[in-house]
PDB file of N, CA and C in Angstrom:
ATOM      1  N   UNK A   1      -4.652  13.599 -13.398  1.00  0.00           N
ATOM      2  CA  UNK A   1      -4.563  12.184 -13.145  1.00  0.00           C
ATOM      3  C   UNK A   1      -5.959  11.568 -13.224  1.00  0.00           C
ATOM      4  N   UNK A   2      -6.399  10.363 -14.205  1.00  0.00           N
ATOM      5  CA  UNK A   2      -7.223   9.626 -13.738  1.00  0.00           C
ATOM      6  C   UNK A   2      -7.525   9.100 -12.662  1.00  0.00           C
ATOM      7  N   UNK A   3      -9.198   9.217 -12.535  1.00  0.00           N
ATOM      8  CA  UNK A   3      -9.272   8.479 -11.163  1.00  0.00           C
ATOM      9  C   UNK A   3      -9.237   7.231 -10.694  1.00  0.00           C
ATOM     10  N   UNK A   4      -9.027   6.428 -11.807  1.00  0.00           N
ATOM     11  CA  UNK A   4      -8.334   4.822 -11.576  1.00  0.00           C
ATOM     12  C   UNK A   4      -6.788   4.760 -11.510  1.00  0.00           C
ATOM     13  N   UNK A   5      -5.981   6.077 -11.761  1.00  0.00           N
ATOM     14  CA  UNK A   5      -4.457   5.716 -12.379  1.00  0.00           C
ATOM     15  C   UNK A   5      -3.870   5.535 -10.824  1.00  0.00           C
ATOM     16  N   UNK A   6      -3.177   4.694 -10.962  1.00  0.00           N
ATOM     17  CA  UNK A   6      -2.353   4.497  -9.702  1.00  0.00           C
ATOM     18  C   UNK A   6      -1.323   5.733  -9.653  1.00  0.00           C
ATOM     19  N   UNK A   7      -1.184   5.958  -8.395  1.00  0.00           N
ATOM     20  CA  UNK A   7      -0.371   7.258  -7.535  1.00  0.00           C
ATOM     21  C   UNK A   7       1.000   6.514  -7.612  1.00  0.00           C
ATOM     22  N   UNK A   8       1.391   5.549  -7.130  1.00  0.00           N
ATOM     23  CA  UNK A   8       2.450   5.429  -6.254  1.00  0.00           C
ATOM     24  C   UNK A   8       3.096   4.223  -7.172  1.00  0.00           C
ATOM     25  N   UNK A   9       4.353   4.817  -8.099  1.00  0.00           N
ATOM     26  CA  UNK A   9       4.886   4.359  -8.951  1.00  0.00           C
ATOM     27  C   UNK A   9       5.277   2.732  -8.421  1.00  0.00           C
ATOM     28  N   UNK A  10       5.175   1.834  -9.589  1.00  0.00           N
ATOM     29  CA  UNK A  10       5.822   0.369  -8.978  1.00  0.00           C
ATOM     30  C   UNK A  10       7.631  -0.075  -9.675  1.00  0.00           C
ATOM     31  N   UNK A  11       8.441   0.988  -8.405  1.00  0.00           N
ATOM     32  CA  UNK A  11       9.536   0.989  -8.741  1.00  0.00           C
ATOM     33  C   UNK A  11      10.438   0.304  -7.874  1.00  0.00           C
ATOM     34  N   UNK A  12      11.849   0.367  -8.258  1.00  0.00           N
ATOM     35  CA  UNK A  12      12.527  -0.160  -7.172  1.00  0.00           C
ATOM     36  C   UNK A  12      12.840   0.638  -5.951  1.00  0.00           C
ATOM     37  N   UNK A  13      13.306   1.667  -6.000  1.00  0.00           N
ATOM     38  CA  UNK A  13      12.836   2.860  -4.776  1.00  0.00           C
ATOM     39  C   UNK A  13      12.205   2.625  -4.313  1.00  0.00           C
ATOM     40  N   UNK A  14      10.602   2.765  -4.741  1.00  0.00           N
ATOM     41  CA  UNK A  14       9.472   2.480  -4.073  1.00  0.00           C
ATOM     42  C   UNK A  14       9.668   1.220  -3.171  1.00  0.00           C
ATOM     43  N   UNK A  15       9.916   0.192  -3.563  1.00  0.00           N
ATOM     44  CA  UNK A  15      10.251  -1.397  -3.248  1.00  0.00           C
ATOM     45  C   UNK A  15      10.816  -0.965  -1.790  1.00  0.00           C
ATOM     46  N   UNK A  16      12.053  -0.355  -2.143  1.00  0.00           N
ATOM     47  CA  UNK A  16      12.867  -0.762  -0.821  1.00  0.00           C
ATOM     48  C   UNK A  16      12.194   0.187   0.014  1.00  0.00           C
ATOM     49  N   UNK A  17      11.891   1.346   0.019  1.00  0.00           N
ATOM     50  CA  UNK A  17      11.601   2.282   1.035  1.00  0.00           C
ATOM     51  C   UNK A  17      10.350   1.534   1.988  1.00  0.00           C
ATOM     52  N   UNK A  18       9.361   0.328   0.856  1.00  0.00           N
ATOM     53  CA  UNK A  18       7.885   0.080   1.412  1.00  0.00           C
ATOM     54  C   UNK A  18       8.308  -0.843   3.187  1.00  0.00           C
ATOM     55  N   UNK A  19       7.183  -0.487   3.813  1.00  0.00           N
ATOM     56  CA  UNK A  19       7.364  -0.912   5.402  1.00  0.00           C
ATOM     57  C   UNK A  19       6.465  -2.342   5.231  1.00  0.00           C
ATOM     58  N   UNK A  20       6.237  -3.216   4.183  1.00  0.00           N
ATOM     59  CA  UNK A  20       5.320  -3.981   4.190  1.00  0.00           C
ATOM     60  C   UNK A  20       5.700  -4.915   5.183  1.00  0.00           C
ATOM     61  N   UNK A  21       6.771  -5.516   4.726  1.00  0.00           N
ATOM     62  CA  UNK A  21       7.485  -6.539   5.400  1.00  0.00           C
ATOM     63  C   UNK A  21       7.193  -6.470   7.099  1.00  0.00           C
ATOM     64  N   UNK A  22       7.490  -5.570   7.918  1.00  0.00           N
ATOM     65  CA  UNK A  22       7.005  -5.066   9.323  1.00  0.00           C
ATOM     66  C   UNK A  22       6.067  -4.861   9.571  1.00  0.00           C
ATOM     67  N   UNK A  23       4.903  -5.179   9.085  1.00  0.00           N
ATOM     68  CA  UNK A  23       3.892  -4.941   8.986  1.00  0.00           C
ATOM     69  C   UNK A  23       2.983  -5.722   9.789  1.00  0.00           C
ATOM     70  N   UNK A  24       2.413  -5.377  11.107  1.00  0.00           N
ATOM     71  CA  UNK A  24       1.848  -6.933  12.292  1.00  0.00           C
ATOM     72  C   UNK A  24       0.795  -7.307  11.049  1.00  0.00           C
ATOM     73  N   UNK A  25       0.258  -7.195   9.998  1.00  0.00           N
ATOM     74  CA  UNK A  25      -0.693  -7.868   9.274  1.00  0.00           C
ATOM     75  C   UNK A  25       0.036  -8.790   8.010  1.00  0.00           C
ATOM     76  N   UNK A  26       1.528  -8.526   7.483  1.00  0.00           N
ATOM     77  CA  UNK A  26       2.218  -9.256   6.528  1.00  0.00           C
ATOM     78  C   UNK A  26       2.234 -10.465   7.177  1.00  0.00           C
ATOM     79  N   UNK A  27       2.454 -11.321   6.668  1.00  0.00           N
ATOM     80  CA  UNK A  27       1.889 -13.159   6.934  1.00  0.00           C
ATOM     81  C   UNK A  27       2.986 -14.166   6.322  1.00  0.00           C
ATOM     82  N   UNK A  28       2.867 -15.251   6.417  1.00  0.00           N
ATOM     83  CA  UNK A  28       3.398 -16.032   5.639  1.00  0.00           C
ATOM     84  C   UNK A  28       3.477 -16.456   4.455  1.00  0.00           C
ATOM     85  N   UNK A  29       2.033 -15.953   4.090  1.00  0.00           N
ATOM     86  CA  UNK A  29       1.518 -16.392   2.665  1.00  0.00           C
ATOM     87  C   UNK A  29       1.835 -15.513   1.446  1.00  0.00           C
ATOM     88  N   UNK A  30       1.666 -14.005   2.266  1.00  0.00           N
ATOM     89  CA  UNK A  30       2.142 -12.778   1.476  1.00  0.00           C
ATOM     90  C   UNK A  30       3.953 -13.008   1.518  1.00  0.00           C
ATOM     91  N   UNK A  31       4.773 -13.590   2.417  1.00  0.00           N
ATOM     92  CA  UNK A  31       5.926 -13.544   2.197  1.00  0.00           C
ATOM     93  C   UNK A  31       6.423 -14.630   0.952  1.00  0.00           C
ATOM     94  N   UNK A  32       6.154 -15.833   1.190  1.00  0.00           N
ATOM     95  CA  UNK A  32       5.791 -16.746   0.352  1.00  0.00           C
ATOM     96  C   UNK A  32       5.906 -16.321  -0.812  1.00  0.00           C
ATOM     97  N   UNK A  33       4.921 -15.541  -1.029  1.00  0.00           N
ATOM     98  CA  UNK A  33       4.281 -15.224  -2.407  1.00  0.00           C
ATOM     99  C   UNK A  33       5.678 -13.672  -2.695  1.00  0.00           C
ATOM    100  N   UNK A  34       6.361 -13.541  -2.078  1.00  0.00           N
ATOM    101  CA  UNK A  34       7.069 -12.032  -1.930  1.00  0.00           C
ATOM    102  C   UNK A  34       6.558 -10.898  -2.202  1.00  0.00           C
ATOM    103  N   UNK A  35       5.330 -10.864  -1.498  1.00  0.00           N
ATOM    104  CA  UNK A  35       4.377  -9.883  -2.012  1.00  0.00           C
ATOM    105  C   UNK A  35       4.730  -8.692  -1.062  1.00  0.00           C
ATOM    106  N   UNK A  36       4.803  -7.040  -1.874  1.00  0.00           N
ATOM    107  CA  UNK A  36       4.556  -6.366  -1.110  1.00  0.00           C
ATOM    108  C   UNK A  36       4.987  -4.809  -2.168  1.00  0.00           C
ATOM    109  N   UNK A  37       4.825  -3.950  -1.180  1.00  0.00           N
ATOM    110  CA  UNK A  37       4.364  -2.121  -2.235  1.00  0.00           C
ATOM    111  C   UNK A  37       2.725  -2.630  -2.556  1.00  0.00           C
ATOM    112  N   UNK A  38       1.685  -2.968  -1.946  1.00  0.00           N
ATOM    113  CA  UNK A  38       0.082  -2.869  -2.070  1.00  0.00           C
ATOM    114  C   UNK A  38      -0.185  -1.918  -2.470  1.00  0.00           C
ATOM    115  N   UNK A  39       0.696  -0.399  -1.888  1.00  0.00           N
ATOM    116  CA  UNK A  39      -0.114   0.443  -2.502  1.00  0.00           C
ATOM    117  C   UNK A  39       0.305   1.146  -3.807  1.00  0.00           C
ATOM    118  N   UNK A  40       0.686   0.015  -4.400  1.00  0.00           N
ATOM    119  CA  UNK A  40       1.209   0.317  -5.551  1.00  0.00           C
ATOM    120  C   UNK A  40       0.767  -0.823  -6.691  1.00  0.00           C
ATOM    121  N   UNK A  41       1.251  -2.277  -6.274  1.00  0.00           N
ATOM    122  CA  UNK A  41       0.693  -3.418  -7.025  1.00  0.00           C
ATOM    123  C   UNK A  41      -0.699  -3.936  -6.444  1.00  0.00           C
ATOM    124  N   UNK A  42      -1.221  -3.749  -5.621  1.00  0.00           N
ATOM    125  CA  UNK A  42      -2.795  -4.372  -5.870  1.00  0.00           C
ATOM    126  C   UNK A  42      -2.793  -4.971  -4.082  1.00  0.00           C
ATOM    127  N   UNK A  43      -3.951  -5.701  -3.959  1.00  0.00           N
ATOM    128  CA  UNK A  43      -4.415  -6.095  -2.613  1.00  0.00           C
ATOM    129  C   UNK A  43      -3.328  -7.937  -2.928  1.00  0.00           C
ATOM    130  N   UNK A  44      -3.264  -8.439  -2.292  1.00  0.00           N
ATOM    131  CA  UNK A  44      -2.774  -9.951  -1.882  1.00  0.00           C
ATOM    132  C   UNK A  44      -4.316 -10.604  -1.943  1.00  0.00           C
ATOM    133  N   UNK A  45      -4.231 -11.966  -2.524  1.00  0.00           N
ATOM    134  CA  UNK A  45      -5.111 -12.993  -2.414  1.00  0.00           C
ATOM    135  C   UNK A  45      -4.639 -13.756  -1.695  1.00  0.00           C
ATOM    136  N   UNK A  46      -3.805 -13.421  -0.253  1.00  0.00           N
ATOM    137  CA  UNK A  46      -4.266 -14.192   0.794  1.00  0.00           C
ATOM    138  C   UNK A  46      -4.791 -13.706   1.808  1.00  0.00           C
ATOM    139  N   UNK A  47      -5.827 -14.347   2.537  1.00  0.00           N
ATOM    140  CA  UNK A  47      -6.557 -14.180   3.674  1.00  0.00           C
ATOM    141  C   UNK A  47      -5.347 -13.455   4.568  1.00  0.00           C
ATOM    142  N   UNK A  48      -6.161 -12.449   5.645  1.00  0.00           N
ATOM    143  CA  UNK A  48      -5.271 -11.910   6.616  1.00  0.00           C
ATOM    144  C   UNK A  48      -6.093 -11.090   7.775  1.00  0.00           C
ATOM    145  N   UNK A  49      -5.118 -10.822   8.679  1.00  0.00           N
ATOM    146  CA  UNK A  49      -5.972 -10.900   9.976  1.00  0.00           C
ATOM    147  C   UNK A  49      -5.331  -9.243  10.464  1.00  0.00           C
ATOM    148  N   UNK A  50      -6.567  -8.597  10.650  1.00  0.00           N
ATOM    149  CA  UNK A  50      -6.113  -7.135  10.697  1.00  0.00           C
ATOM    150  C   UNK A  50      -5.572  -6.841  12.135  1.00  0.00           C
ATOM    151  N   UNK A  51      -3.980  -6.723  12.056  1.00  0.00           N
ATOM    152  CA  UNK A  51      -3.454  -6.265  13.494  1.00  0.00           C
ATOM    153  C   UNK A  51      -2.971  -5.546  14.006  1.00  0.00           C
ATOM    154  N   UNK A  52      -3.150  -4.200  13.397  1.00  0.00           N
ATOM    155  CA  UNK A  52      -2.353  -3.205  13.420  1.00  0.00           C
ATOM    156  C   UNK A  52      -2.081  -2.570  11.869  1.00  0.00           C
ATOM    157  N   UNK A  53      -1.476  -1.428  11.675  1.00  0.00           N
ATOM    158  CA  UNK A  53      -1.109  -0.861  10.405  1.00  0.00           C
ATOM    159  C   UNK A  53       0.104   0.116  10.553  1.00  0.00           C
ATOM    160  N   UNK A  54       1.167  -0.039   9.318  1.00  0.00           N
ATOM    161  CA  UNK A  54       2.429   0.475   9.494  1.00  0.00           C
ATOM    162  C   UNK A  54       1.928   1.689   8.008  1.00  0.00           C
ATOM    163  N   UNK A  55       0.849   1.573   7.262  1.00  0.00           N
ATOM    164  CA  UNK A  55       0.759   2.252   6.355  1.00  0.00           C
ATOM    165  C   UNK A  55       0.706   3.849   6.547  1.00  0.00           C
ATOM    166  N   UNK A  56       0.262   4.592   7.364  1.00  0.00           N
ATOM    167  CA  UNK A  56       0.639   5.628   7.978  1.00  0.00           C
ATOM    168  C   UNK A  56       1.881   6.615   7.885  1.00  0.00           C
ATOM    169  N   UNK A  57       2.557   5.924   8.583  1.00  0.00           N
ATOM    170  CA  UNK A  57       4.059   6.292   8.494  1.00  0.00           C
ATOM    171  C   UNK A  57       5.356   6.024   7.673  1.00  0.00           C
ATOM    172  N   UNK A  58       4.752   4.917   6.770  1.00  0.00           N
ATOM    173  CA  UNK A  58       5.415   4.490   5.142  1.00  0.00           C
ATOM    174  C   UNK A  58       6.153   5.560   5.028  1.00  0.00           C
ATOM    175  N   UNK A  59       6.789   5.593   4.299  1.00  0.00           N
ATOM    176  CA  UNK A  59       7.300   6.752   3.653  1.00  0.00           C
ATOM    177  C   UNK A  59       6.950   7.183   1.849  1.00  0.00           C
ATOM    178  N   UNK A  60       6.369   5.786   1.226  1.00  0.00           N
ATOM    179  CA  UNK A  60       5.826   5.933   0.390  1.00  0.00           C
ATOM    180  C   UNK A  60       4.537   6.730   0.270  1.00  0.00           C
ATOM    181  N   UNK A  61       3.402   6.527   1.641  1.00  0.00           N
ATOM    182  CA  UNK A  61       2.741   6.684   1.846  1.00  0.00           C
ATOM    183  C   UNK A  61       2.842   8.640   2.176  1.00  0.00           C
ATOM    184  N   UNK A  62       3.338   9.307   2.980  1.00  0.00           N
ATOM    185  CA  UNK A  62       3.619  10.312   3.256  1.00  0.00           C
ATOM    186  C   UNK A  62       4.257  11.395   1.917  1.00  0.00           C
ATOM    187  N   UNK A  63       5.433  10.775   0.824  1.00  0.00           N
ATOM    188  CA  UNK A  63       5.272  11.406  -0.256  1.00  0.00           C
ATOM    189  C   UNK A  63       4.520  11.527  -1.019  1.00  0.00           C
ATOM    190  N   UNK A  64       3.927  10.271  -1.296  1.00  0.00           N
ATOM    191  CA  UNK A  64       2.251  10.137  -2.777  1.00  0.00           C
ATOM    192  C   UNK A  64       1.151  11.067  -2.158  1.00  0.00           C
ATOM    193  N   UNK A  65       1.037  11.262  -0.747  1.00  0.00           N
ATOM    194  CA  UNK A  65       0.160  12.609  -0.176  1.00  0.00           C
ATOM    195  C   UNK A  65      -1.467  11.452   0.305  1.00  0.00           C
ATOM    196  N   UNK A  66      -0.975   9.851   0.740  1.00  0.00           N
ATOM    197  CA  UNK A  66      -2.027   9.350   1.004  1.00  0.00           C
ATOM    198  C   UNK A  66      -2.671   9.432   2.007  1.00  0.00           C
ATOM    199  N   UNK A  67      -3.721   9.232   2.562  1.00  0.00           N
ATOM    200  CA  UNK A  67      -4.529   9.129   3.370  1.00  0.00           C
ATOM    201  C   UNK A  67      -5.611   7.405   3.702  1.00  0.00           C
ATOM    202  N   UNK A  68      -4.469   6.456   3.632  1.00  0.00           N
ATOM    203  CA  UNK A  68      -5.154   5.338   4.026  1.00  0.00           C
ATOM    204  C   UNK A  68      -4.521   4.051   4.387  1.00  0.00           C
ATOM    205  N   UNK A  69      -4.847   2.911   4.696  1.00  0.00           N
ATOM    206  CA  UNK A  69      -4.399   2.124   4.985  1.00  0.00           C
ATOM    207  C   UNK A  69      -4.829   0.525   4.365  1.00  0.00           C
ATOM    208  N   UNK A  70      -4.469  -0.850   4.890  1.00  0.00           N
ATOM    209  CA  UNK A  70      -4.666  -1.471   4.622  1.00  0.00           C
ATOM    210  C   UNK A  70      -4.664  -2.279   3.453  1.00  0.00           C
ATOM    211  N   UNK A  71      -3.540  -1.472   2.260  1.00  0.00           N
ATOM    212  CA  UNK A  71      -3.530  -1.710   1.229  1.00  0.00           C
ATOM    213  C   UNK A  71      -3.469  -2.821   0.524  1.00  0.00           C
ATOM    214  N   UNK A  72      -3.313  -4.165   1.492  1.00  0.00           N
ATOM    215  CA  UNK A  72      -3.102  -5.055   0.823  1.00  0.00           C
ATOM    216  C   UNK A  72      -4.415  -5.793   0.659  1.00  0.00           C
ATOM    217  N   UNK A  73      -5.381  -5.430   1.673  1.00  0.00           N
ATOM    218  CA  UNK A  73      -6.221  -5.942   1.347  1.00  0.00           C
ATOM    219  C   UNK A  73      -7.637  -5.056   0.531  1.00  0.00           C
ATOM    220  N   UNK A  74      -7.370  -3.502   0.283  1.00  0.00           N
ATOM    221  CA  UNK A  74      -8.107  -2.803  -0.488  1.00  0.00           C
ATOM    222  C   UNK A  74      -7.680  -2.848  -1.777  1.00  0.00           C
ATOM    223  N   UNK A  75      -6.215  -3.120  -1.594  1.00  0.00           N
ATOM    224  CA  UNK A  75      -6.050  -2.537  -3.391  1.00  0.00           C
ATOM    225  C   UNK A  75      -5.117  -1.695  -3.585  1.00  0.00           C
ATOM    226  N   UNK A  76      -4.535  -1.236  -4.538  1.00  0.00           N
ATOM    227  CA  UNK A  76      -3.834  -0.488  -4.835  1.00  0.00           C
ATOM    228  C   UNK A  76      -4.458   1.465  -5.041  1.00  0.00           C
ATOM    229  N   UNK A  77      -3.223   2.552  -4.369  1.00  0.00           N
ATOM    230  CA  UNK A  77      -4.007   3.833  -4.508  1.00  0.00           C
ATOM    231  C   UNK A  77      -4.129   3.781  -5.284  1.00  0.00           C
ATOM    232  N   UNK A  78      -5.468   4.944  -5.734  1.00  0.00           N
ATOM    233  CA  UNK A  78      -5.916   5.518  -7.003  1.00  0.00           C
ATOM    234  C   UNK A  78      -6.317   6.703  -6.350  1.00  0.00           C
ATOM    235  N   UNK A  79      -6.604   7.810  -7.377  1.00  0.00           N
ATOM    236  CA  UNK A  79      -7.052   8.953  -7.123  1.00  0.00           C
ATOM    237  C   UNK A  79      -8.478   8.634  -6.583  1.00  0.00           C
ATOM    238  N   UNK A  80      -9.696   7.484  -6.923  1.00  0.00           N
ATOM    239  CA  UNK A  80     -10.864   7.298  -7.177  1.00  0.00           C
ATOM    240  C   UNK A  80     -10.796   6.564  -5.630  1.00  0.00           C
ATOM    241  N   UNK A  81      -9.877   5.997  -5.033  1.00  0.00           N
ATOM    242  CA  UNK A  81     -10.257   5.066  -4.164  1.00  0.00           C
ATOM    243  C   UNK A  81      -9.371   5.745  -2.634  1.00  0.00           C
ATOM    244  N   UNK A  82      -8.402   6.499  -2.525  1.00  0.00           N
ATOM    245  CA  UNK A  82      -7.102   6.611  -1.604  1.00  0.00           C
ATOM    246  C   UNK A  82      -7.512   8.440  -1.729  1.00  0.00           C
ATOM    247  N   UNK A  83      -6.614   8.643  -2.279  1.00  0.00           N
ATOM    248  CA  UNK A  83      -6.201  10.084  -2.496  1.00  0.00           C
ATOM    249  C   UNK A  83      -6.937  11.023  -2.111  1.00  0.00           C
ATOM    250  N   UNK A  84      -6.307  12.082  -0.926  1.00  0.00           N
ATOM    251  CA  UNK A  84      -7.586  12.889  -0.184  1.00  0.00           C
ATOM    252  C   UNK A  84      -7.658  14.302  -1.020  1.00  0.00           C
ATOM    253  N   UNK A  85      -8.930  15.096  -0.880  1.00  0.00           N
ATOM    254  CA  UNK A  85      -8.947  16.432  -1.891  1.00  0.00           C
ATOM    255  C   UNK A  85      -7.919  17.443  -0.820  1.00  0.00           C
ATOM    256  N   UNK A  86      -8.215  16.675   0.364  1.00  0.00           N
ATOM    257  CA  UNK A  86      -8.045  17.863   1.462  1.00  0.00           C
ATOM    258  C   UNK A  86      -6.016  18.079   1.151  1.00  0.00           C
ATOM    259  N   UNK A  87      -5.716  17.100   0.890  1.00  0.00           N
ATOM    260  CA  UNK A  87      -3.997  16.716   0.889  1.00  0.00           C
ATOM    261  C   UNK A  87      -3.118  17.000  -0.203  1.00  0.00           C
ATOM    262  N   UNK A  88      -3.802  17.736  -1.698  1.00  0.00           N
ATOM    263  CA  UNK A  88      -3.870  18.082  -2.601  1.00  0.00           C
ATOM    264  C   UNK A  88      -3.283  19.634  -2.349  1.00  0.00           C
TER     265      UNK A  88
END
């Protein structure tokens, strides 16, 4: 895998399983916008207020073998940015 290629396919599976929505940091603006799977499509360009994290216990998160959080406002995984050697 490249170390830019995204891990965590942008599917419909993926979609429904993602915990974004519950998320004490998902907002109005990200709903609005129906934004969500970050760690799959990219960070949100709206401002947000860090209150907690559901990325952990995702279930997306636990199969792709990640190790991080906050995805909406880092970005989407990559091997280069997320992905631990240790979890491999």
């Amino acid at each position: 895998m490249a170390e830019n290629e995204i891990i965590v396919p942008d599917t419909q599976e993926n979609a429904e399983r993602c915990r974004c929505l519950q998320c004490p940091v998902y907002n109005e603006c990200m709903g609005n916008n129906e934004e969500l799977l970050f760690c799959s499509r990219g960070s949100t360009g709206c401002e947000l207020e860090k209150r907690g994290c559901l990325c952990l216990h995702c279930p997306n998160e636990i199969e792709y073998r990640l190790n991080s959080f906050f995805y909406c406002q880092k970005g989407a995984a990559t091997e280069k940015n997320v992905a631990s050697e240790t979890l491999k």
